[in-house]
PDB file of N, CA and C in Angstrom:
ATOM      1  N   UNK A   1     -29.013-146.424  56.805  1.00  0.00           N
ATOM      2  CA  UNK A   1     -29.627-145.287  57.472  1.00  0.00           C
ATOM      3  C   UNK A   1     -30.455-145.794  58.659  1.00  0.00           C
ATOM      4  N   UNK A   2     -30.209-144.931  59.946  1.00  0.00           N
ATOM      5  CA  UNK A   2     -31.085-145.269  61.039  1.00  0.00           C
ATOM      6  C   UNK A   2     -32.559-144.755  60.959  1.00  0.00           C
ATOM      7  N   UNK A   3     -33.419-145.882  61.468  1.00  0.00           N
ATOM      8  CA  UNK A   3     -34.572-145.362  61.772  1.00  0.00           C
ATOM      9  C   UNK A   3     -35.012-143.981  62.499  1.00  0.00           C
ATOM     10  N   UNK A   4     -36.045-143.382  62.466  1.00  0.00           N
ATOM     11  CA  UNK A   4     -35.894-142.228  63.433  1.00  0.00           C
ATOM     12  C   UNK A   4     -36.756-143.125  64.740  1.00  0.00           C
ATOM     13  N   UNK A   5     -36.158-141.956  66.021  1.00  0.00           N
ATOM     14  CA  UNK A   5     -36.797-142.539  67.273  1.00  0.00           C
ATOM     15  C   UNK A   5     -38.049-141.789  67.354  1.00  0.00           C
ATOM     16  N   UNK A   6     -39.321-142.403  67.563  1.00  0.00           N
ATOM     17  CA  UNK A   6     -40.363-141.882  67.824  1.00  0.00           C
ATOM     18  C   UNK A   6     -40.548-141.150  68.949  1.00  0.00           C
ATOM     19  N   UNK A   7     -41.574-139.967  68.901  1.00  0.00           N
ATOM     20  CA  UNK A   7     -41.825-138.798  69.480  1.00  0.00           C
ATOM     21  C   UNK A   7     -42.733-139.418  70.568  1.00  0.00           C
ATOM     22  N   UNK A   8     -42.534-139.806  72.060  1.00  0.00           N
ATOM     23  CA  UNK A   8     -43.929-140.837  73.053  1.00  0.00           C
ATOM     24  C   UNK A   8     -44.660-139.583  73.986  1.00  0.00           C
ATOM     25  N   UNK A   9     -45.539-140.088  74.333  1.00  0.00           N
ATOM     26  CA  UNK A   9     -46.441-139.236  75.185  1.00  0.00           C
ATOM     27  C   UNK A   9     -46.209-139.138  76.356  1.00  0.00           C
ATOM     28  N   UNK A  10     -45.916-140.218  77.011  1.00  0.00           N
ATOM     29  CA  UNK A  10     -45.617-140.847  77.762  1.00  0.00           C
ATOM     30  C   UNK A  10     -44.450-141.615  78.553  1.00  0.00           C
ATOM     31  N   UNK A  11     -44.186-141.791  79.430  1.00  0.00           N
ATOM     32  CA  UNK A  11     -42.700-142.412  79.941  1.00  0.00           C
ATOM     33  C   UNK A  11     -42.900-143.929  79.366  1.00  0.00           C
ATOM     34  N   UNK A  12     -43.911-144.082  80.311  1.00  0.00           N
ATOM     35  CA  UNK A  12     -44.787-145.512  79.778  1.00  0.00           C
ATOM     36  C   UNK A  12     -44.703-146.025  78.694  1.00  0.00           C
ATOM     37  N   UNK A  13     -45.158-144.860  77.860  1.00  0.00           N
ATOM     38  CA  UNK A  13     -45.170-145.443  76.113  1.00  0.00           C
ATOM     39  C   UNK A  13     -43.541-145.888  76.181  1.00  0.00           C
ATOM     40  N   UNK A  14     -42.624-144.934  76.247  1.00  0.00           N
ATOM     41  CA  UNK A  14     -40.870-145.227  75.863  1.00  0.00           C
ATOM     42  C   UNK A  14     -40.662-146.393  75.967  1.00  0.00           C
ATOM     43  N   UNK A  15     -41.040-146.662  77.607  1.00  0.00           N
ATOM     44  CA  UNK A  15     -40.499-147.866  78.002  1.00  0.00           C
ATOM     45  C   UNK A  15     -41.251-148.926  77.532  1.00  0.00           C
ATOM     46  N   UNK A  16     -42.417-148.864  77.180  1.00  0.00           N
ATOM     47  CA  UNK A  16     -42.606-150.304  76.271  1.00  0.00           C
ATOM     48  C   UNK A  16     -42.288-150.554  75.212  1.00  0.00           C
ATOM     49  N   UNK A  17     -42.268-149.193  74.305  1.00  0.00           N
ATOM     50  CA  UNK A  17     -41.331-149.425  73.030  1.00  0.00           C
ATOM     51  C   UNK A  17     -39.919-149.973  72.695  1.00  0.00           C
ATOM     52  N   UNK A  18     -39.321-149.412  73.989  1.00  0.00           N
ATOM     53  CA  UNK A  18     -37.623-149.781  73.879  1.00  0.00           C
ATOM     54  C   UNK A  18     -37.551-151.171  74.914  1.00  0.00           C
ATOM     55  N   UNK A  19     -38.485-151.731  74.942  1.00  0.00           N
ATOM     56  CA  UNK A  19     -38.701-152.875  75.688  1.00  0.00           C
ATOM     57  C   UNK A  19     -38.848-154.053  74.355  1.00  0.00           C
ATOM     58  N   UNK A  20     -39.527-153.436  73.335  1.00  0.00           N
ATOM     59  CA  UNK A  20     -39.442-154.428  72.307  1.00  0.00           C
ATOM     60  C   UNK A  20     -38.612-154.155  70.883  1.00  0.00           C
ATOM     61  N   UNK A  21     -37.833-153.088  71.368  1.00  0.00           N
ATOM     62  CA  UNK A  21     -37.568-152.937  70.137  1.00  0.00           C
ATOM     63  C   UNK A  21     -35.507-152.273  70.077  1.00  0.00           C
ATOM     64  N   UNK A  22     -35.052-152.858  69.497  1.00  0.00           N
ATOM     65  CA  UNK A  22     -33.602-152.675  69.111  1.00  0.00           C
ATOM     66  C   UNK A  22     -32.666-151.553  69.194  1.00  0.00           C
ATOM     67  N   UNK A  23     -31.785-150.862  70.091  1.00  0.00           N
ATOM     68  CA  UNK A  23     -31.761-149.597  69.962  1.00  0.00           C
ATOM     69  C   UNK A  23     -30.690-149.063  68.854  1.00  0.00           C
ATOM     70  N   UNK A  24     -30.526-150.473  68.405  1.00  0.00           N
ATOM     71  CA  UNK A  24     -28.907-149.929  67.789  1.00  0.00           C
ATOM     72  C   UNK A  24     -29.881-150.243  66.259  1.00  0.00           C
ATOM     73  N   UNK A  25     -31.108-150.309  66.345  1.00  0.00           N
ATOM     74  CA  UNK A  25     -31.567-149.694  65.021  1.00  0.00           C
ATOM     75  C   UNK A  25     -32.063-148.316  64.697  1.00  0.00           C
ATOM     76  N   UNK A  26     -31.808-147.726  66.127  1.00  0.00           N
ATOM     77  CA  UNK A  26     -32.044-145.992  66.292  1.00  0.00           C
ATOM     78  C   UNK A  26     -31.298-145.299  65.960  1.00  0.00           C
ATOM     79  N   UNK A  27     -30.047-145.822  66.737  1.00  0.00           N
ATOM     80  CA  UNK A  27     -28.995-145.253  67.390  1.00  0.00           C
ATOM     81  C   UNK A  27     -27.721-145.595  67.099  1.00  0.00           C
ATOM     82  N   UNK A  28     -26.754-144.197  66.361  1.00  0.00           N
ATOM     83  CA  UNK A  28     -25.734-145.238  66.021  1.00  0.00           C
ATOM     84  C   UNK A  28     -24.417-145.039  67.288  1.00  0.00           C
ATOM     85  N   UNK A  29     -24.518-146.064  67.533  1.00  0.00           N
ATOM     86  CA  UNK A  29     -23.313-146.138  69.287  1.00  0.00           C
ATOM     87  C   UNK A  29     -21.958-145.768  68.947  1.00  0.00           C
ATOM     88  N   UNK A  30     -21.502-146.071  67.483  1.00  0.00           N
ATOM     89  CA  UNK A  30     -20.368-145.637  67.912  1.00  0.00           C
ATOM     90  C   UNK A  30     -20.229-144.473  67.605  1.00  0.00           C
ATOM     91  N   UNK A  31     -21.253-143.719  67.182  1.00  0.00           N
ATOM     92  CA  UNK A  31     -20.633-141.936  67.346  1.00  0.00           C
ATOM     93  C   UNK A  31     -21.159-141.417  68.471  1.00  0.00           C
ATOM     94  N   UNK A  32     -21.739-142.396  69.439  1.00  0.00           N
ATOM     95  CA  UNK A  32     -22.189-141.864  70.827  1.00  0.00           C
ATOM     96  C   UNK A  32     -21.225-141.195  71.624  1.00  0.00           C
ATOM     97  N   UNK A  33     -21.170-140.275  72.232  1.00  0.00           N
ATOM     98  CA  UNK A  33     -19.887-139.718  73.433  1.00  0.00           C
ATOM     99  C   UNK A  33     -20.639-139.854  74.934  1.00  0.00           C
ATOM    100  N   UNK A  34     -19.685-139.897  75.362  1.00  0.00           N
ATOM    101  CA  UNK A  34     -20.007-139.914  76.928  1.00  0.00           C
ATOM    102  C   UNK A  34     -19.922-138.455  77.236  1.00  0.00           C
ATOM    103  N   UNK A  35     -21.177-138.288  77.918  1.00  0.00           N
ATOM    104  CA  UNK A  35     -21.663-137.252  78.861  1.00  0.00           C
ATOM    105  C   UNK A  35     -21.420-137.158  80.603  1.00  0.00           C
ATOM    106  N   UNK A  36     -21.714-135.901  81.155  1.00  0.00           N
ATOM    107  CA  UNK A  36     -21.900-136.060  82.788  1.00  0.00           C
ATOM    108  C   UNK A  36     -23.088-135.072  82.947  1.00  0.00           C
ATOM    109  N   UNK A  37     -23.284-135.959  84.102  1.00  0.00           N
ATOM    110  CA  UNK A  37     -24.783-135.188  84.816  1.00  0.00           C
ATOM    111  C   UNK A  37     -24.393-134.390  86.317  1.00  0.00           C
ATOM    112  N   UNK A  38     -23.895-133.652  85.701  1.00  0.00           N
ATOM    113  CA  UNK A  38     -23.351-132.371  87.073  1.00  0.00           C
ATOM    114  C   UNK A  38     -24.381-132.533  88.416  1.00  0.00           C
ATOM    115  N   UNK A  39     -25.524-132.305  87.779  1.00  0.00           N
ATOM    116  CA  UNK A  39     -26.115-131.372  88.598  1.00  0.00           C
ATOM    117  C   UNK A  39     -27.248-133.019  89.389  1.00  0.00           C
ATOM    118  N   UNK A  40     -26.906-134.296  88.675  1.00  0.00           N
ATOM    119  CA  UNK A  40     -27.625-135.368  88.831  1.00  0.00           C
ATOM    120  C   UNK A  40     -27.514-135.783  90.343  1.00  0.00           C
ATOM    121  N   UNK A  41     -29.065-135.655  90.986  1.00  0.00           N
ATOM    122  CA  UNK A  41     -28.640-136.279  92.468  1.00  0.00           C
ATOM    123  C   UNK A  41     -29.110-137.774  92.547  1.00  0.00           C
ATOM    124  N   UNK A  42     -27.661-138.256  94.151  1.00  0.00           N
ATOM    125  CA  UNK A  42     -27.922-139.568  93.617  1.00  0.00           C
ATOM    126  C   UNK A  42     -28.904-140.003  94.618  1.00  0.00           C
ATOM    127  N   UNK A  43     -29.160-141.784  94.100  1.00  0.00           N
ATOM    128  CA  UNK A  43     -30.177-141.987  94.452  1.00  0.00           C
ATOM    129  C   UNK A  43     -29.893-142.604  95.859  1.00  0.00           C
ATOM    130  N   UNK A  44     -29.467-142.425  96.765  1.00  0.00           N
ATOM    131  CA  UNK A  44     -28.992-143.018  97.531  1.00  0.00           C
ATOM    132  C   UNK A  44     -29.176-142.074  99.007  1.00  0.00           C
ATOM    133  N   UNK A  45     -29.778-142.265 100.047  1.00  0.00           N
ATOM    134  CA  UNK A  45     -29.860-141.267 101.265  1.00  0.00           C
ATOM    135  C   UNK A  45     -28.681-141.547 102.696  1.00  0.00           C
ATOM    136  N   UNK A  46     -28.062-140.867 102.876  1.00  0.00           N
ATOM    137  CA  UNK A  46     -27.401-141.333 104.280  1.00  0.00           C
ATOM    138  C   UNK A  46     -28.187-140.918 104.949  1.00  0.00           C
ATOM    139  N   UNK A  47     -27.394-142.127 106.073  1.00  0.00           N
ATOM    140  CA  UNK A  47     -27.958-142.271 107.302  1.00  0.00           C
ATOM    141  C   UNK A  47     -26.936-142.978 108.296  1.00  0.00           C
ATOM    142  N   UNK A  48     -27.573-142.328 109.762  1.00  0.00           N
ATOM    143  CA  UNK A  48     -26.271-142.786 110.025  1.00  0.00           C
ATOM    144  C   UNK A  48     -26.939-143.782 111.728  1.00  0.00           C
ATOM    145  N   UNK A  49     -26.448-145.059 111.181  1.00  0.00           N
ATOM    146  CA  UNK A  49     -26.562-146.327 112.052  1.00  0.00           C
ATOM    147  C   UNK A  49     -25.123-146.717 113.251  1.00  0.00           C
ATOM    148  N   UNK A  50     -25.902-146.959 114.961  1.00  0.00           N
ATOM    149  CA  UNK A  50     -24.958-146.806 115.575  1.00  0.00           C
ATOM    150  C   UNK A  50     -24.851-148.592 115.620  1.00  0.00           C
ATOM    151  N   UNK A  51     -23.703-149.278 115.861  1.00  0.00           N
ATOM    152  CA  UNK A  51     -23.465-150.474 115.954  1.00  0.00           C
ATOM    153  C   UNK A  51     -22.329-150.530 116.940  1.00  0.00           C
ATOM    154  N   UNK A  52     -21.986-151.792 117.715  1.00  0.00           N
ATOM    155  CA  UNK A  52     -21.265-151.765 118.666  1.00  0.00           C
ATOM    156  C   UNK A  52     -19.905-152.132 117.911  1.00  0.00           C
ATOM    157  N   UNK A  53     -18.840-151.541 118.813  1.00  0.00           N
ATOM    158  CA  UNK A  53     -17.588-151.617 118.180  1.00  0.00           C
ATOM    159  C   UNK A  53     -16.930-152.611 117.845  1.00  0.00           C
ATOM    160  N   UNK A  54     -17.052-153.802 118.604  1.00  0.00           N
ATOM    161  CA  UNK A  54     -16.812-155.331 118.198  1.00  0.00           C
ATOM    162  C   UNK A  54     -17.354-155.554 116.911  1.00  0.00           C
ATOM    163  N   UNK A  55     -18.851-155.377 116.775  1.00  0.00           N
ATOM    164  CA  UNK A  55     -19.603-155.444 115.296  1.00  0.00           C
ATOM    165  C   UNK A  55     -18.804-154.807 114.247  1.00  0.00           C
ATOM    166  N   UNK A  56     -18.491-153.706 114.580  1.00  0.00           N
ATOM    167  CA  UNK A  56     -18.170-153.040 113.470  1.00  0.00           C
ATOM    168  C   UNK A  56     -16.317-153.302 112.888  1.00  0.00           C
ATOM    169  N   UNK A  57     -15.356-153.595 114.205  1.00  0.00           N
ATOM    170  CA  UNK A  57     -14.449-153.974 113.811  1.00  0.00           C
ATOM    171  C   UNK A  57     -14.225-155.408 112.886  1.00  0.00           C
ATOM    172  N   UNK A  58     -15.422-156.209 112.995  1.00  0.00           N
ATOM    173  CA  UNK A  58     -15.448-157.515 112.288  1.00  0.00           C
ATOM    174  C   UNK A  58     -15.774-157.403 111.037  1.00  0.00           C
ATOM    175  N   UNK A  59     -16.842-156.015 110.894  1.00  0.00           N
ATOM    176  CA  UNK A  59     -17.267-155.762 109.625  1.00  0.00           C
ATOM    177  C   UNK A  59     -15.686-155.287 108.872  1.00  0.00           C
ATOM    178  N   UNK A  60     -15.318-154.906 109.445  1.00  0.00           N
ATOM    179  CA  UNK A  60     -13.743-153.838 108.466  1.00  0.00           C
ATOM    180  C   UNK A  60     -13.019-155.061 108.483  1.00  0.00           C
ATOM    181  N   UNK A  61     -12.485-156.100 109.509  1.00  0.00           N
ATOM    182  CA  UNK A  61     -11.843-156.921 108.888  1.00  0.00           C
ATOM    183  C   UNK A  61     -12.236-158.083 107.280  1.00  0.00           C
ATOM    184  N   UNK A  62     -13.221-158.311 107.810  1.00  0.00           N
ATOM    185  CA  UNK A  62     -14.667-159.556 107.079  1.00  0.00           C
ATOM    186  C   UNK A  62     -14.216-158.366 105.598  1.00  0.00           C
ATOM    187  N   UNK A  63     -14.591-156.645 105.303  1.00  0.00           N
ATOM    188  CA  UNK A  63     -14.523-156.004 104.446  1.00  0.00           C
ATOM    189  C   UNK A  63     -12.527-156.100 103.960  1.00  0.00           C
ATOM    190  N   UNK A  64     -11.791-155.926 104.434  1.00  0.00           N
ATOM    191  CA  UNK A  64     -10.420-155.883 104.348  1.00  0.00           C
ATOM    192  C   UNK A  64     -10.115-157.652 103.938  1.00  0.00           C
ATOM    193  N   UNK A  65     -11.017-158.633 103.846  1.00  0.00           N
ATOM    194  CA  UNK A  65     -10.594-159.710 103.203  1.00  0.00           C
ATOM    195  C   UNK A  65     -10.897-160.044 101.771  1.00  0.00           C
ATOM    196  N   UNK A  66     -12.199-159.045 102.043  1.00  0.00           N
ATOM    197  CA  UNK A  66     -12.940-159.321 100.530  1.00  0.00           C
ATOM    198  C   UNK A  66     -12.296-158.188 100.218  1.00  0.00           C
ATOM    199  N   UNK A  67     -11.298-156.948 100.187  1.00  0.00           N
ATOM    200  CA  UNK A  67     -11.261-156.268  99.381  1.00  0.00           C
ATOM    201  C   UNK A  67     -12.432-155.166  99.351  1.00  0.00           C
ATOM    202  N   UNK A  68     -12.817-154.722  99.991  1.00  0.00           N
ATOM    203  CA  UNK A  68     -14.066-153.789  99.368  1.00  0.00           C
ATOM    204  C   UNK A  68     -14.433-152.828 100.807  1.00  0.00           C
ATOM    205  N   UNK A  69     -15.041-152.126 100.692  1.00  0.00           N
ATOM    206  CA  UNK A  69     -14.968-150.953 101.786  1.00  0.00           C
ATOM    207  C   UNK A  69     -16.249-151.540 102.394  1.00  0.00           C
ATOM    208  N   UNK A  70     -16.304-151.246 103.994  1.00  0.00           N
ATOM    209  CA  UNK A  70     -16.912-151.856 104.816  1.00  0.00           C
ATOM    210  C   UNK A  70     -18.397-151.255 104.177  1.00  0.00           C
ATOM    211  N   UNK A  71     -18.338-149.696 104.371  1.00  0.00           N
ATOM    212  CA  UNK A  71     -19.670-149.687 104.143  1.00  0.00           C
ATOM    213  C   UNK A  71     -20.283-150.761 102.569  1.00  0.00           C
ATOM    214  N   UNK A  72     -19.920-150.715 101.649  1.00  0.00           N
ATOM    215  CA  UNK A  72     -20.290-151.336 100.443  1.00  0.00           C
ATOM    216  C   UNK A  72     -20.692-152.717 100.922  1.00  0.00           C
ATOM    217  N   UNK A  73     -19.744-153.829 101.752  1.00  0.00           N
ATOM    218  CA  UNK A  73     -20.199-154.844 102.699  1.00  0.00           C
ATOM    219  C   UNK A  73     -21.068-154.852 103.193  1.00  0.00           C
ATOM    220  N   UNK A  74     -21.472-153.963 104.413  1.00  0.00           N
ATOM    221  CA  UNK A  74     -22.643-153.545 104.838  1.00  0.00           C
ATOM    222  C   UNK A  74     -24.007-153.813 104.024  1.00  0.00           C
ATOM    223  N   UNK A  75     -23.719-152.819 102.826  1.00  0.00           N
ATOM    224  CA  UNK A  75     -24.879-153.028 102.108  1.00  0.00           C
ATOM    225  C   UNK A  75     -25.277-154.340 101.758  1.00  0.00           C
ATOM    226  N   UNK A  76     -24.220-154.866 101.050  1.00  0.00           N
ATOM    227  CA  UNK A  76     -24.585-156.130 100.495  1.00  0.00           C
ATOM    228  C   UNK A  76     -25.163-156.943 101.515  1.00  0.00           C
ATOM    229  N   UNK A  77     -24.742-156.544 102.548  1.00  0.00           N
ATOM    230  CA  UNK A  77     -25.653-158.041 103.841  1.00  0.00           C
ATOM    231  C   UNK A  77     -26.380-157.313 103.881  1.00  0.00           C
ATOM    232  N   UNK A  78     -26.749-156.334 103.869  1.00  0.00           N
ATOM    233  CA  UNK A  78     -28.368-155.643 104.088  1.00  0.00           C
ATOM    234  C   UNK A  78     -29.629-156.259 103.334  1.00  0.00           C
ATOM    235  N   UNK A  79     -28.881-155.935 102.003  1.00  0.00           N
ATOM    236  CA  UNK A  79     -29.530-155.932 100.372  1.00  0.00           C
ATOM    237  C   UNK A  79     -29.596-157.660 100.455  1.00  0.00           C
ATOM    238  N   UNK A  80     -29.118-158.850 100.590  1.00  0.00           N
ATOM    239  CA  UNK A  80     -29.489-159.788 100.874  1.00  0.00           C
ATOM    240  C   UNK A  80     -29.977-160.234 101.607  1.00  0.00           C
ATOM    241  N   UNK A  81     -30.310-159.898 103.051  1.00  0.00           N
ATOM    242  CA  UNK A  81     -31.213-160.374 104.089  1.00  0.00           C
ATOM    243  C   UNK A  81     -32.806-159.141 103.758  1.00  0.00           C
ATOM    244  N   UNK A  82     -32.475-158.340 103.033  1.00  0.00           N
ATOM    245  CA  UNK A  82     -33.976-157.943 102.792  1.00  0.00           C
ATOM    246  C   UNK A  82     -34.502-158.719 101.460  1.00  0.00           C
ATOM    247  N   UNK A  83     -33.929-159.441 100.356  1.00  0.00           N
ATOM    248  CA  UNK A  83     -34.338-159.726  99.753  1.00  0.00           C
ATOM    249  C   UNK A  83     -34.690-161.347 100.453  1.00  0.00           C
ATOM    250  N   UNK A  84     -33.804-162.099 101.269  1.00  0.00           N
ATOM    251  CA  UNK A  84     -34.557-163.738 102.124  1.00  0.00           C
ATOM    252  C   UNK A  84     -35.667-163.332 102.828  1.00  0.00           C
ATOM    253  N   UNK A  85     -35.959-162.063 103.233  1.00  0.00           N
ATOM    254  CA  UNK A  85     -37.143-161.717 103.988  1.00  0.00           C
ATOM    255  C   UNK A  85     -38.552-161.667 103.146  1.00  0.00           C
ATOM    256  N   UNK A  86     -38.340-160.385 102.380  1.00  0.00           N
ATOM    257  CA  UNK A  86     -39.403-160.792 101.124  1.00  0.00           C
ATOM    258  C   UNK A  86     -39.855-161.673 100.501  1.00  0.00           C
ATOM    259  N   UNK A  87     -39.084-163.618 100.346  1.00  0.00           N
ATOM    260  CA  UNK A  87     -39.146-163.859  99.756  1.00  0.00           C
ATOM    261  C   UNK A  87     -39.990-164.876 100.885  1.00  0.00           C
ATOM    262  N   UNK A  88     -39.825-165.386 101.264  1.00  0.00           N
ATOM    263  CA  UNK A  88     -40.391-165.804 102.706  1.00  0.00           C
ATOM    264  C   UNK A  88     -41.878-164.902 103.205  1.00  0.00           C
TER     265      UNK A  88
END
């Protein structure tokens, strides 16, 4: 028999609880089902960045080698030169 999940006050409280503690002694996973969040917005904002066309044709090829769509590329050099910046 599973434990019951406690009732928190707090977000705070949750997350330190399920920070130390087991969920698959809550929860039994395999009668879990997968759900959708219709109405869930994502976390993500467009925007729209002008770059010169040379730039950007290198990005679609550079993206067309790795397989993966330019914008997603994009990000990733984004998301890594902001994290060498921070760290510095």
């Amino acid at each position: 028999m599973k434990k019951v999940v406690p009732r928190f006050k707090t977000e705070d409280a949750e997350r330190e609880f399920w920070a130390s503690h087991d969920s698959t002694d809550y929860i039994e996973w395999r009668k879990a089902r997968r759900s959708t969040l219709p109405k869930l917005k994502p976390s993500s904002q467009t925007i729209s960045i002008r770059l010169p066309k040379p730039m950007l044709d290198r990005l679609k090829l550079l993206a067309n080698k790795r397989d993966v769509p330019y914008q997603s590329l994009l990000k990733i050099f984004v998301a890594e030169r902001l994290k060498a910046e921070f760290k510095s």
